[in-house]
N, C-alpha and C. Protein backbone atom coordinates (compact mmCIF):
# COMPACT_ATOMS: atom_id res chain seq x y z
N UNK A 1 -74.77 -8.27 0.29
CA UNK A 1 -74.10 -9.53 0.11
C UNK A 1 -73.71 -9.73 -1.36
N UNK A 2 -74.73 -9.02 -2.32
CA UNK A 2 -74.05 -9.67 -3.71
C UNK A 2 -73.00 -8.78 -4.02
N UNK A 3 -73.02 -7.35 -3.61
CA UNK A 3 -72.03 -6.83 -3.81
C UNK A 3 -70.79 -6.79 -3.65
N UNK A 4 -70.59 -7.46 -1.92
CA UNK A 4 -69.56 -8.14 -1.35
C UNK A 4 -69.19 -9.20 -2.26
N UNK A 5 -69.74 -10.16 -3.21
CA UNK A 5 -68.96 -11.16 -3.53
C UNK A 5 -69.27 -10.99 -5.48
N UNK A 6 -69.65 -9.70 -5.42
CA UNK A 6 -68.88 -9.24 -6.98
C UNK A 6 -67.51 -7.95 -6.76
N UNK A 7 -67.42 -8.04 -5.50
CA UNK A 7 -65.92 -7.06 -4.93
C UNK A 7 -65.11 -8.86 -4.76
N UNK A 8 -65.29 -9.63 -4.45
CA UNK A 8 -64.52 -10.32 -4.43
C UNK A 8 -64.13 -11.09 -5.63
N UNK A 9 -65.29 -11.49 -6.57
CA UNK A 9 -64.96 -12.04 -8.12
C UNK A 9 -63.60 -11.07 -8.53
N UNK A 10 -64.33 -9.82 -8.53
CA UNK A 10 -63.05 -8.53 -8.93
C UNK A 10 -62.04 -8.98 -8.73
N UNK A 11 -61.61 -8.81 -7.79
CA UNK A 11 -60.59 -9.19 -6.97
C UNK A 11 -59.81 -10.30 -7.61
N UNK A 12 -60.68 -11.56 -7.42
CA UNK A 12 -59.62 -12.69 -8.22
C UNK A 12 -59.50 -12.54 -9.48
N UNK A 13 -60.17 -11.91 -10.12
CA UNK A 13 -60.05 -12.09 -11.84
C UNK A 13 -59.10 -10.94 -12.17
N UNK A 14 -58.79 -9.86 -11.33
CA UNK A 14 -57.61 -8.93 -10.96
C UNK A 14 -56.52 -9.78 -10.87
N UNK A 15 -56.31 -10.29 -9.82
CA UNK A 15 -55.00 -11.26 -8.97
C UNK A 15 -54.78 -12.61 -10.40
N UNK A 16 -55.98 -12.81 -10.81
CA UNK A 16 -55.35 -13.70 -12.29
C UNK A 16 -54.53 -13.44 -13.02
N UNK A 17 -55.36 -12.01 -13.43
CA UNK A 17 -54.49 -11.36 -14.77
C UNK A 17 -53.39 -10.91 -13.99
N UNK A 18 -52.76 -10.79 -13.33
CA UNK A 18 -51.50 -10.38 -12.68
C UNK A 18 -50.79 -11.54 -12.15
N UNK A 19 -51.20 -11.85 -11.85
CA UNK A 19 -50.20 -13.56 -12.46
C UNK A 19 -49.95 -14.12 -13.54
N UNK A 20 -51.10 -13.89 -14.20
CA UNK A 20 -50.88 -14.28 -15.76
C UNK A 20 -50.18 -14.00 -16.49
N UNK A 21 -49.91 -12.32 -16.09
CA UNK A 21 -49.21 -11.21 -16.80
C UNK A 21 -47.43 -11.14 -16.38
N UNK A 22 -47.05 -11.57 -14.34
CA UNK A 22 -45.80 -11.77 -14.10
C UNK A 22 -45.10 -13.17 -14.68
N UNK A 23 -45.92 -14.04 -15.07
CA UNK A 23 -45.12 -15.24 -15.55
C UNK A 23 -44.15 -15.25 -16.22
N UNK A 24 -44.86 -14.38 -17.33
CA UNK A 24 -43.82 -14.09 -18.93
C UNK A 24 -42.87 -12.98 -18.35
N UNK A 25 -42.96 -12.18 -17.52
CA UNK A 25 -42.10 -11.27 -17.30
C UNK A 25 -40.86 -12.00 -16.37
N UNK A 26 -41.18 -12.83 -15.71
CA UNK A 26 -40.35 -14.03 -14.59
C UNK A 26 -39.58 -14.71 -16.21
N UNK A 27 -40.14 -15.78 -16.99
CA UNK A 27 -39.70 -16.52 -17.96
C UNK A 27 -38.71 -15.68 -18.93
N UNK A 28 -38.91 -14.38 -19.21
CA UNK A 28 -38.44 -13.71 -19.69
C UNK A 28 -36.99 -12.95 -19.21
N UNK A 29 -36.91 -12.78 -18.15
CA UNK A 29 -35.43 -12.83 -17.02
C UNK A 29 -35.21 -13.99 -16.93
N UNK A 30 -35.60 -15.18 -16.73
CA UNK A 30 -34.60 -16.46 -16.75
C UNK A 30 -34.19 -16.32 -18.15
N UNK A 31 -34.70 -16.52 -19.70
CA UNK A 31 -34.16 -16.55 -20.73
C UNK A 31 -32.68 -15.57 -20.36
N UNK A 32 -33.13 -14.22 -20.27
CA UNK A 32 -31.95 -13.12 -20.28
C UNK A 32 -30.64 -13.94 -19.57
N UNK A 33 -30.65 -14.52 -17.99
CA UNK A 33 -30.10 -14.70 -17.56
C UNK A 33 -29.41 -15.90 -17.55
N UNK A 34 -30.10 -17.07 -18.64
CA UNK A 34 -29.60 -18.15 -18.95
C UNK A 34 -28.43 -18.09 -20.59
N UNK A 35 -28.81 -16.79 -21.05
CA UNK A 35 -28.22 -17.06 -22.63
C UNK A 35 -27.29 -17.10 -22.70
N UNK A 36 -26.34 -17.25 -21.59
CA UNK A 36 -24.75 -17.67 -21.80
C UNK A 36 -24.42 -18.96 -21.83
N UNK A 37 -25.27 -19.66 -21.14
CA UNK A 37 -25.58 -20.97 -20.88
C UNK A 37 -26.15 -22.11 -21.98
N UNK A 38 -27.35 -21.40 -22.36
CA UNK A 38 -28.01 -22.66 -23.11
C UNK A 38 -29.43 -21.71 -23.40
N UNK A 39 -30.30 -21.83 -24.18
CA UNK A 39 -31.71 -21.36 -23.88
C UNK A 39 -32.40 -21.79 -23.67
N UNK A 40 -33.93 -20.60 -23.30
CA UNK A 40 -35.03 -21.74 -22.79
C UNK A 40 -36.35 -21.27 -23.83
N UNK A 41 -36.78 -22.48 -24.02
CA UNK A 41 -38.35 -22.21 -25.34
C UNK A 41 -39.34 -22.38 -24.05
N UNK A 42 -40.35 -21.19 -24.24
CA UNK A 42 -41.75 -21.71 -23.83
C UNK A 42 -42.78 -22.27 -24.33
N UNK A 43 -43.09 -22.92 -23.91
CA UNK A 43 -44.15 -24.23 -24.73
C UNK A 43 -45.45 -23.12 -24.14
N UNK A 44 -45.84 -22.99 -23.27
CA UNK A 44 -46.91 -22.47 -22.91
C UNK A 44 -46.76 -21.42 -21.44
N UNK A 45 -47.50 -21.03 -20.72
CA UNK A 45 -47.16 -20.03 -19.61
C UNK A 45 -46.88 -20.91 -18.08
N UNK A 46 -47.17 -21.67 -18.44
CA UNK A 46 -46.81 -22.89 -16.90
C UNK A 46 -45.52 -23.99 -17.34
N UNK A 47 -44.91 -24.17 -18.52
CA UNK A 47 -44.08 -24.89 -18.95
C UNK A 47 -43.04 -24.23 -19.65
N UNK A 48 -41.89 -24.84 -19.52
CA UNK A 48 -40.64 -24.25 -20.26
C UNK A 48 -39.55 -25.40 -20.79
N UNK A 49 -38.63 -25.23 -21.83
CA UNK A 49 -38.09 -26.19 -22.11
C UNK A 49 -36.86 -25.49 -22.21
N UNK A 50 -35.48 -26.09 -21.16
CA UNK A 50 -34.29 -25.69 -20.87
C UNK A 50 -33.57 -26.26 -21.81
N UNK A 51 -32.61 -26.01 -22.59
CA UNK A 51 -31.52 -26.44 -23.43
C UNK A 51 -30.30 -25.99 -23.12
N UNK A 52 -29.86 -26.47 -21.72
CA UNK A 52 -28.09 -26.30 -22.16
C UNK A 52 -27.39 -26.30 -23.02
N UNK A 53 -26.16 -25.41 -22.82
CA UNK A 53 -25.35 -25.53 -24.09
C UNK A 53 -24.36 -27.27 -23.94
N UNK A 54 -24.34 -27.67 -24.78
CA UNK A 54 -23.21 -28.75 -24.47
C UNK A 54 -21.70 -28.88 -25.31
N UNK A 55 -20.83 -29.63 -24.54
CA UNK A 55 -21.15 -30.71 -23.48
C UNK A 55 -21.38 -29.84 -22.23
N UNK A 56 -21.78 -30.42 -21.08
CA UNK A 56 -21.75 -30.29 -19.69
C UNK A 56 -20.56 -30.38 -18.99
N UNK A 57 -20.30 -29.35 -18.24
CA UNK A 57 -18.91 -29.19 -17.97
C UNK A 57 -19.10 -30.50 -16.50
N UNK A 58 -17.93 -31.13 -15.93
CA UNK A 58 -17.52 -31.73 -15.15
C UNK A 58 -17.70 -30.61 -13.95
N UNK A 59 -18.29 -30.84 -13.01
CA UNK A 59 -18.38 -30.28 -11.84
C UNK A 59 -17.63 -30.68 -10.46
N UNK A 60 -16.84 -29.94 -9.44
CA UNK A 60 -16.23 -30.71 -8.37
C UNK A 60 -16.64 -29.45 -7.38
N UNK A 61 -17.26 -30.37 -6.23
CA UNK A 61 -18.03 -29.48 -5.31
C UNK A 61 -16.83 -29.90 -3.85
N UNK A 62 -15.95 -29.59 -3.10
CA UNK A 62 -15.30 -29.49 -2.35
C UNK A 62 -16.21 -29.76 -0.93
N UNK A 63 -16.09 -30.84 -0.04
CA UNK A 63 -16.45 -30.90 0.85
C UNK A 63 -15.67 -31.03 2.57
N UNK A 64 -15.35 -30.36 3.44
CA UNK A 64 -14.82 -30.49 4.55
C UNK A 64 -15.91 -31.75 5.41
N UNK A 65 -15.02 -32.48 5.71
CA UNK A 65 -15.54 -33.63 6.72
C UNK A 65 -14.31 -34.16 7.58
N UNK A 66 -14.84 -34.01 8.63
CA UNK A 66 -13.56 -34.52 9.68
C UNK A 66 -12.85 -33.80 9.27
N UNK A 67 -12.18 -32.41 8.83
CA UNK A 67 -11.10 -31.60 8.92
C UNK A 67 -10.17 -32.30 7.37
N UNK A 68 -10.28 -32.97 6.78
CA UNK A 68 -10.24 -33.67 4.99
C UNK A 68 -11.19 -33.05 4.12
N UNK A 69 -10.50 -32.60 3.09
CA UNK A 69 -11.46 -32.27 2.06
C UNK A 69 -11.33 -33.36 0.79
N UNK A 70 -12.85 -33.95 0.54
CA UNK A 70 -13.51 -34.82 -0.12
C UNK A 70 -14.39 -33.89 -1.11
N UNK A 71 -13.89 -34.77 -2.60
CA UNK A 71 -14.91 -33.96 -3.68
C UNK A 71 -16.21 -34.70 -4.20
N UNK A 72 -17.27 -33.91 -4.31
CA UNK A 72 -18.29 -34.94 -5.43
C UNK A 72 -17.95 -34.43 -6.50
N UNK A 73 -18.55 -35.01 -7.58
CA UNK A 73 -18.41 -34.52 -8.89
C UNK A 73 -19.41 -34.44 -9.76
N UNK A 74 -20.20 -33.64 -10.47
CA UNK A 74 -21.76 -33.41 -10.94
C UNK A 74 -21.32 -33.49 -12.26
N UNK A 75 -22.17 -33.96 -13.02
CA UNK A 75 -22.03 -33.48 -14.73
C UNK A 75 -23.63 -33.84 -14.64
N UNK A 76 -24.38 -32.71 -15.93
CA UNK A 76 -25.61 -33.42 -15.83
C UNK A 76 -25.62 -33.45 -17.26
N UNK A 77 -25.43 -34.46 -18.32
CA UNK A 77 -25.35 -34.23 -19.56
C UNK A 77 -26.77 -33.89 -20.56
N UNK A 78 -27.53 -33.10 -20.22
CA UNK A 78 -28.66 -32.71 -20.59
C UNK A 78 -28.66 -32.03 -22.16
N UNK A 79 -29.27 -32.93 -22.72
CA UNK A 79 -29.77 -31.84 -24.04
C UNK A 79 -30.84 -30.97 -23.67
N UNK A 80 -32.03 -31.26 -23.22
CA UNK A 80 -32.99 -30.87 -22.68
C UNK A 80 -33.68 -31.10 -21.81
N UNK A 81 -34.72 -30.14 -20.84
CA UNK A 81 -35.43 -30.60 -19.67
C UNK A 81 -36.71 -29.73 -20.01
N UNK A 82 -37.47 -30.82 -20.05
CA UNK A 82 -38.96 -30.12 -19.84
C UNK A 82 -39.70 -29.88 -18.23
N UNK A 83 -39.66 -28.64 -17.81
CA UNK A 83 -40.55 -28.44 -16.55
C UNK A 83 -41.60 -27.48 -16.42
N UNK A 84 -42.48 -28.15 -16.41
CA UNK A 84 -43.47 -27.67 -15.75
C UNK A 84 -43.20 -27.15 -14.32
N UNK A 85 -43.45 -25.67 -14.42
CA UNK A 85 -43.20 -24.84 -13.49
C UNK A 85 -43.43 -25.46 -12.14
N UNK A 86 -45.41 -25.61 -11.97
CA UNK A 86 -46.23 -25.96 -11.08
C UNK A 86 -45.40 -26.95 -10.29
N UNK A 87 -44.64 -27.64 -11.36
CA UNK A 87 -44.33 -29.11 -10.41
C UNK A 87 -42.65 -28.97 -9.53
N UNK A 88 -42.32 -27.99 -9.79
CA UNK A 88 -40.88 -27.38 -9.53
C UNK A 88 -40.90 -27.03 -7.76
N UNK A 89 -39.92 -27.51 -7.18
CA UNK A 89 -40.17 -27.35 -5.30
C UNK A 89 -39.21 -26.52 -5.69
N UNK A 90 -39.89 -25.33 -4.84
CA UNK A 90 -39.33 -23.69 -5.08
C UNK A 90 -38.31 -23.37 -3.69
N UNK A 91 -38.31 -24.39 -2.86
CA UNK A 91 -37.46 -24.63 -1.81
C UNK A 91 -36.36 -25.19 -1.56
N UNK A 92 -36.30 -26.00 -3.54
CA UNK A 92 -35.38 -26.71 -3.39
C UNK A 92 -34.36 -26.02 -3.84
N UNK A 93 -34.71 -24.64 -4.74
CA UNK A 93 -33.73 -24.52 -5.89
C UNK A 93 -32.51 -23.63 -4.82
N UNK A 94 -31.36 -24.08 -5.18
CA UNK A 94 -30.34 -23.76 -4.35
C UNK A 94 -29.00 -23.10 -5.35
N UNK A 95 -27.82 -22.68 -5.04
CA UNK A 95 -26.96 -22.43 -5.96
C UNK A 95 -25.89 -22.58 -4.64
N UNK A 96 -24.77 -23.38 -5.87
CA UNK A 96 -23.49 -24.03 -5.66
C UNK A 96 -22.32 -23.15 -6.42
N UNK A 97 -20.90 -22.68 -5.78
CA UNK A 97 -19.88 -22.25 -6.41
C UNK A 97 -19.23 -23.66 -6.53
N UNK A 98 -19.10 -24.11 -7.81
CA UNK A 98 -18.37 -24.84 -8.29
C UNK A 98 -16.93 -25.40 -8.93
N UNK A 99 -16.41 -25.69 -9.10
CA UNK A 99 -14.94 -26.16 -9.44
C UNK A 99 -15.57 -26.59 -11.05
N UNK A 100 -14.97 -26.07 -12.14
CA UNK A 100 -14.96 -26.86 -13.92
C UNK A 100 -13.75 -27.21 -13.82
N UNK A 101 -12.64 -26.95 -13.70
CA UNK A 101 -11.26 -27.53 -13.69
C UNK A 101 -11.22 -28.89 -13.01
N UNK A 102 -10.77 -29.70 -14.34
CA UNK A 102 -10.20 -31.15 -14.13
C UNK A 102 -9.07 -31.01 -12.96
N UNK A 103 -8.82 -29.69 -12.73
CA UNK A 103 -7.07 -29.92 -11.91
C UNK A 103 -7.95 -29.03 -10.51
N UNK A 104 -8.91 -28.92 -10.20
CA UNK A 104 -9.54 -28.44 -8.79
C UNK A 104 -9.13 -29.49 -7.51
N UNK A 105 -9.10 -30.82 -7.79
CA UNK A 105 -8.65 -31.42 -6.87
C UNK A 105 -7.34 -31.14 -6.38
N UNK A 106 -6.54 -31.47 -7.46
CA UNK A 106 -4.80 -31.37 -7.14
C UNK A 106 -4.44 -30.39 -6.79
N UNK A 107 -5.02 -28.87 -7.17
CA UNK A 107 -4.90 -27.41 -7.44
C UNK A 107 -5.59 -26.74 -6.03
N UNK A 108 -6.26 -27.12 -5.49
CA UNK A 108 -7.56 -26.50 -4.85
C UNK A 108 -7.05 -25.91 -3.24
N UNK A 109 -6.69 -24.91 -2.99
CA UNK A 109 -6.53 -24.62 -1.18
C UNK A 109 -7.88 -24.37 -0.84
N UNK A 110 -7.41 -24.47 0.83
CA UNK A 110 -8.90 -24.36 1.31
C UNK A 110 -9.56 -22.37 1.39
N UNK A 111 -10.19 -22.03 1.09
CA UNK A 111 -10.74 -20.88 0.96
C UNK A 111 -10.74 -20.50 -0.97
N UNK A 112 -9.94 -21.34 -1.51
CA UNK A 112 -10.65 -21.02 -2.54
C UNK A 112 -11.74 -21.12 -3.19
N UNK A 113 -12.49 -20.17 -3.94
CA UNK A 113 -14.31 -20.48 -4.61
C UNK A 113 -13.95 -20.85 -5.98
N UNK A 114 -15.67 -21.43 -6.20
CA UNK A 114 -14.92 -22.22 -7.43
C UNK A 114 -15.36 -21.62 -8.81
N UNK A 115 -15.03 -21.86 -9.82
CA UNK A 115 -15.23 -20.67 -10.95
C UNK A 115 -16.57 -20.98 -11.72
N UNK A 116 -17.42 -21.63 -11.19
CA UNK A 116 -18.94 -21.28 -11.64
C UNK A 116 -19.75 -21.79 -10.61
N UNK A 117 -21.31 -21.40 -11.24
CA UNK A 117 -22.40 -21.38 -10.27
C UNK A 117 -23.00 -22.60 -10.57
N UNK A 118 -23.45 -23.68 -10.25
CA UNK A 118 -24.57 -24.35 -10.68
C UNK A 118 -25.81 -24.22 -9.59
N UNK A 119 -26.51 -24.22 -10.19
CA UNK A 119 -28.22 -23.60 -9.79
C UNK A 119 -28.64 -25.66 -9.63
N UNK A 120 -29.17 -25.85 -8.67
CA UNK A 120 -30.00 -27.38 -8.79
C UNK A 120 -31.85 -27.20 -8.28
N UNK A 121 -32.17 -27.76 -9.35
CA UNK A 121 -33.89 -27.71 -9.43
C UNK A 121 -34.51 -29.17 -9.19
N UNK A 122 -35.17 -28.76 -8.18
CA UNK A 122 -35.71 -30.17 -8.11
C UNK A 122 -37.58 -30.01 -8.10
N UNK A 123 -37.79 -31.16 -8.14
CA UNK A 123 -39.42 -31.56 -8.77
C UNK A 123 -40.01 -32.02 -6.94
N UNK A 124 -41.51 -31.40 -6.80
CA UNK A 124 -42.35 -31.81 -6.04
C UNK A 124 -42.10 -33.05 -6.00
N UNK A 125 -42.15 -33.63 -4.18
CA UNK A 125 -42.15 -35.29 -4.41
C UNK A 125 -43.35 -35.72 -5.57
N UNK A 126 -43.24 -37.45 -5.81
CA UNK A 126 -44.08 -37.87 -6.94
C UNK A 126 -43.96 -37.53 -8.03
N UNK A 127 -43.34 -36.48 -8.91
CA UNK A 127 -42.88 -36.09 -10.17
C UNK A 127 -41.52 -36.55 -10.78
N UNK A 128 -41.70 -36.32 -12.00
CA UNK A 128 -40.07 -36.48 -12.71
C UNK A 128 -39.91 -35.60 -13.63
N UNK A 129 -38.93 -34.85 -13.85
CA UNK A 129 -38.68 -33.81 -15.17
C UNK A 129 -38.78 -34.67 -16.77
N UNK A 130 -39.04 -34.18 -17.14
CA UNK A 130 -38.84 -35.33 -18.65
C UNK A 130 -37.50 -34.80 -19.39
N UNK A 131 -36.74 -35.28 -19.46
CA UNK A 131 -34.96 -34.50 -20.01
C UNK A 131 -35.01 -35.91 -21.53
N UNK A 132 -33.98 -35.38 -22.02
CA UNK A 132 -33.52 -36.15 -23.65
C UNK A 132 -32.31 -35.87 -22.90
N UNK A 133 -31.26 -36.72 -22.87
CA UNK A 133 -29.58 -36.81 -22.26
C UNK A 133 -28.94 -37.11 -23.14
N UNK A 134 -27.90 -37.21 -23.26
CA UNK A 134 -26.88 -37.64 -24.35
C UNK A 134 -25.44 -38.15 -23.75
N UNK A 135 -25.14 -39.28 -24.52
CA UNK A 135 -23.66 -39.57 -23.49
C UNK A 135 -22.57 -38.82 -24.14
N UNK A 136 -22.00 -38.11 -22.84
CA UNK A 136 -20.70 -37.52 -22.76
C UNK A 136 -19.94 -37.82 -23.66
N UNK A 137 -19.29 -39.32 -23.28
CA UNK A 137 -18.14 -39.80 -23.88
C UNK A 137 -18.36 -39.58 -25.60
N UNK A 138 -19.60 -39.88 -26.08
CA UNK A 138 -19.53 -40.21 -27.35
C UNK A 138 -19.80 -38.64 -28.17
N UNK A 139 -20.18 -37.42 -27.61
CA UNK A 139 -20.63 -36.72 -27.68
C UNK A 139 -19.07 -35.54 -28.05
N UNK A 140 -18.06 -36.10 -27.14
CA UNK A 140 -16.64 -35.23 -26.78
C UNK A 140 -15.83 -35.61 -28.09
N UNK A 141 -16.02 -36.78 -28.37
CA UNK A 141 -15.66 -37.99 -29.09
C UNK A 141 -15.91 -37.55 -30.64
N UNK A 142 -16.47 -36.63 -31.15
CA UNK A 142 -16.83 -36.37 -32.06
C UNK A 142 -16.42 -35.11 -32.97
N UNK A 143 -16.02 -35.15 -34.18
CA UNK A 143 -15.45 -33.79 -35.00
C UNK A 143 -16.24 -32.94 -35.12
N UNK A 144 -16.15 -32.36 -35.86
CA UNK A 144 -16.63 -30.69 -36.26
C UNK A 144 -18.46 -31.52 -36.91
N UNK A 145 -19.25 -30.41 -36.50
CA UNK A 145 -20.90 -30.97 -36.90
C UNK A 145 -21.33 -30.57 -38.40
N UNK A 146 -22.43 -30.32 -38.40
CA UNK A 146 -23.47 -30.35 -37.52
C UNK A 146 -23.69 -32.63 -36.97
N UNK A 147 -24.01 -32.77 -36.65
CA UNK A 147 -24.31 -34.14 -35.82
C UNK A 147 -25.67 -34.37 -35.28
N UNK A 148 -26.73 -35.43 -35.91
CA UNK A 148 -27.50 -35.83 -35.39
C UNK A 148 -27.41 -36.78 -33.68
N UNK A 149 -28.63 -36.56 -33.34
CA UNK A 149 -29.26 -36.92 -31.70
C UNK A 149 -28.16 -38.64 -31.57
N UNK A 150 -28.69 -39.05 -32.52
CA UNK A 150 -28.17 -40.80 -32.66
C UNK A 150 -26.53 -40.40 -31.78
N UNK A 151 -25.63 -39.71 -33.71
CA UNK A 151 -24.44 -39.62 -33.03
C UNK A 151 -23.92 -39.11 -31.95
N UNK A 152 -24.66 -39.16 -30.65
CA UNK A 152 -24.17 -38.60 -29.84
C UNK A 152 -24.95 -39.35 -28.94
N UNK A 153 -25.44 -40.41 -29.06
CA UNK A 153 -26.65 -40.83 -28.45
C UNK A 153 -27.36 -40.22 -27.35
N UNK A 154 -28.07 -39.42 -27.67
CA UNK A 154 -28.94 -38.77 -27.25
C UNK A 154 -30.45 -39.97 -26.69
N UNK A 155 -30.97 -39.89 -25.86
CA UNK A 155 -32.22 -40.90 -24.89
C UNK A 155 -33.20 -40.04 -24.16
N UNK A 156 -34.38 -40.41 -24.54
CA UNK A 156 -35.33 -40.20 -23.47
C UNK A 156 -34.59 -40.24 -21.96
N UNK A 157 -35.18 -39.65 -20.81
CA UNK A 157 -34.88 -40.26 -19.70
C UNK A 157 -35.67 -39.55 -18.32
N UNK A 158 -35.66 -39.81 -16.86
CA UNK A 158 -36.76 -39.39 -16.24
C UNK A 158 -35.59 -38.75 -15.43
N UNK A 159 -35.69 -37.28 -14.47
CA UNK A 159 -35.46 -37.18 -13.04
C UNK A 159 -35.90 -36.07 -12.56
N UNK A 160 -35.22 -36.27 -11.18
CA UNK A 160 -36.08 -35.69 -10.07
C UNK A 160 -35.23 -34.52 -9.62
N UNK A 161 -34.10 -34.00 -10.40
CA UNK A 161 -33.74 -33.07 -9.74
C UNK A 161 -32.34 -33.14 -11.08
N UNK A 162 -31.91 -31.76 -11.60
CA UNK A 162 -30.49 -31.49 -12.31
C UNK A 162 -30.45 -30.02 -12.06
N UNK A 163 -28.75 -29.93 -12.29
CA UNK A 163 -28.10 -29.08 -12.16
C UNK A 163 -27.67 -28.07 -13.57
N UNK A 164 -27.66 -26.52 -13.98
CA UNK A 164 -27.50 -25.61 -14.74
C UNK A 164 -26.25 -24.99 -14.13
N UNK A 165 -25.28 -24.72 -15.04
CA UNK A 165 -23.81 -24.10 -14.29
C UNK A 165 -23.86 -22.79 -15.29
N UNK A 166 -23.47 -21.83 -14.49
CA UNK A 166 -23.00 -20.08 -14.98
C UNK A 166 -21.67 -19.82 -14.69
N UNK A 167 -21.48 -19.26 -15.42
CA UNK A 167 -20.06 -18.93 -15.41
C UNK A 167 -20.25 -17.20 -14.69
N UNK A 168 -21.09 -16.42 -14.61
CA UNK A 168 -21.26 -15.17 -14.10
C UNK A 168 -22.50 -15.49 -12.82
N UNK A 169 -21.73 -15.23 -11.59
CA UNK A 169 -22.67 -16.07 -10.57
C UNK A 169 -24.13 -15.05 -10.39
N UNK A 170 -23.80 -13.84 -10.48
CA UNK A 170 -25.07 -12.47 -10.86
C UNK A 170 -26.68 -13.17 -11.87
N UNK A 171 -25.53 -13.40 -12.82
CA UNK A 171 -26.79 -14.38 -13.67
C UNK A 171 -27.49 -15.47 -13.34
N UNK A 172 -26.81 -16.58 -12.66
CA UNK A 172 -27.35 -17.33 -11.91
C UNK A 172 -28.24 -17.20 -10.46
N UNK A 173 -27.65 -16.24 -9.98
CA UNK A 173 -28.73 -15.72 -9.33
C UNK A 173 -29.87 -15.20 -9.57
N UNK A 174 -29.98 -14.34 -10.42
CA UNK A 174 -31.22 -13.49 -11.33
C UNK A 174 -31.85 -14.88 -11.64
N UNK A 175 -31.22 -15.64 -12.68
CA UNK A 175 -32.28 -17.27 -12.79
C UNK A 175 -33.10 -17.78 -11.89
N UNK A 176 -32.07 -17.66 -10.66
CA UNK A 176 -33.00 -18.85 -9.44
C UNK A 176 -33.79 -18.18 -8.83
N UNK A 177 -33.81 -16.52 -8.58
CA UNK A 177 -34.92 -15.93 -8.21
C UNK A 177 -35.69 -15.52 -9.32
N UNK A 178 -36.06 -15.50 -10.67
CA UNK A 178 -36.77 -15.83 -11.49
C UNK A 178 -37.25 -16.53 -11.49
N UNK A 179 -36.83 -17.63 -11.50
CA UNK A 179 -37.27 -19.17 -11.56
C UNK A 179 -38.61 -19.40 -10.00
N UNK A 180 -37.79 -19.19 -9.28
CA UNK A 180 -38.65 -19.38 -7.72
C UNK A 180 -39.85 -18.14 -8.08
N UNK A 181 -39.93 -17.19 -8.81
CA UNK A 181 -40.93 -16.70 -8.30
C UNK A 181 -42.16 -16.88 -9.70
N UNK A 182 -41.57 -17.04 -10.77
CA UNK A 182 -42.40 -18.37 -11.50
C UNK A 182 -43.12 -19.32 -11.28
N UNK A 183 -42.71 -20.03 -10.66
CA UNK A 183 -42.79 -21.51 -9.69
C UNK A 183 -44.44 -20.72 -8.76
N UNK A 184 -43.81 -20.17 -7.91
CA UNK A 184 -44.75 -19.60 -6.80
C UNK A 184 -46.05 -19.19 -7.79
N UNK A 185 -46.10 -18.09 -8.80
CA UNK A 185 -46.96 -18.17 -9.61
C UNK A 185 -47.85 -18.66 -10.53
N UNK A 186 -47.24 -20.00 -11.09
CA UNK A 186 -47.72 -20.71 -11.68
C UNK A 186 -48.62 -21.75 -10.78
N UNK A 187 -47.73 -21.99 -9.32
CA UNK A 187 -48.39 -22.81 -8.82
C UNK A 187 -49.95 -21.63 -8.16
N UNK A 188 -49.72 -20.58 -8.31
CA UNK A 188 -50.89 -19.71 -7.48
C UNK A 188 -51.88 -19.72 -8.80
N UNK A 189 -51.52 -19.64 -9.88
CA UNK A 189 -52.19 -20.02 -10.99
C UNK A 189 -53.11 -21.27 -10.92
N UNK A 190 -52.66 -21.92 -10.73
CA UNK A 190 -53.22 -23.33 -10.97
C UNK A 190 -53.72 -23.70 -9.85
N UNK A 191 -54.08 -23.30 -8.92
CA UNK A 191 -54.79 -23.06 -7.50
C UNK A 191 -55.99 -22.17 -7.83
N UNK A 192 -56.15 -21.18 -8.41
CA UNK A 192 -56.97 -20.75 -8.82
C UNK A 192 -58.01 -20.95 -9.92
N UNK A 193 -57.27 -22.01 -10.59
CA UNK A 193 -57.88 -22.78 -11.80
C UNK A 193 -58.58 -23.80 -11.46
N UNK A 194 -57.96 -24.35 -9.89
CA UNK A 194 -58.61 -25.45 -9.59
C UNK A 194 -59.62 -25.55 -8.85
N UNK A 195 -60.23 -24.19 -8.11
CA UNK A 195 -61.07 -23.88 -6.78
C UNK A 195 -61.34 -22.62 -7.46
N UNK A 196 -62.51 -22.28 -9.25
CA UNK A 196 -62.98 -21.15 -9.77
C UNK A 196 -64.24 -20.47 -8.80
């Protein structure tokens, strides 16, 4: 019996360090696959801090209903998003071919795709991402920099789910299965931290 459950200590303190060890290798392919975009700092091995590049492009997502096509339109004006991996629903993260062209509406037949990817991440119910935003208008609005947070008014702010756009949909893919298998790890991490 004690041997049986020093083969099993093994075991988890094995399966740790190998989670411990794929995190940074997961965080490390999202960086690769985000640097066209914006980068990402790691604060620690369960947390990351996303920095789009800005501004945020205008997004138009094409929808068929009743045989009419109806657009939404996404912008997520993010300076930054802090997420904690753990808290990330790895079910949610999805990817969208998107429309950046102001003229996608007027321009748009049906079967055309749209010229980037946005990736959308959303948070375990009960959570909120912690993001710093900045308004658009005042942000576009502005000459040559460098430019402090103010001039651009930049804000605290809370949510539950934003969108990252690629212009190379390969990369965006590599992200969101990076990302998802991060997620899965960190949360197997912290399952194990919590039931030693």
């Amino acid at each position: 019996m004690k041997r049986i459950a020093t083969v099993v200590l093994y075991s988890l303190a094995l399966s740790t360090t190998a989670i411990a060890q794929s995190i940074p290798t997961n965080l490390e392919a999202m960086k690769s696959a985000y640097a066209a975009s914006g980068s990402i700092v790691v604060l620690d091995r369960g947390t990351i801090v996303i920095e789009p590049n800005m501004p945020a492009p205008l997004c138009a997502l094409p929808k068929n209903q009743d045989g009419k096509i109806t657009w939404s339109f996404y912008t997520f004006p993010l300076a930054s998003i802090r997420v904690p991996l753990a808290e990330v629903d790895e079910t949610l993260i999805s990817q969208d071919r998107v429309f950046s062209s102001p003229d996608a509406p007027r321009t748009y037949k049906p079967g055309d795709q749209g010229d980037t990817t946005m990736v959308v991440v959303a948070v375990v119910p009960g959570k909120q991402f912690h993001t710093l935003i900045y308004d658009l208008d005042k942000f576009t609005h502005l000459g040559p920099g460098p430019h402090s947070s103010k001039e651009y008014g930049q804000t605290p702010d809370d949510t539950e789910a934003f969108g990252l756009t690629f212009a190379d949909p390969a990369a965006a893919r590599a992200f969101a299965m990076a990302l998802k298998n991060a997620v899965i790890l960190a949360k197997a991490q912290a399952a194990l931290a919590a039931h030693p």
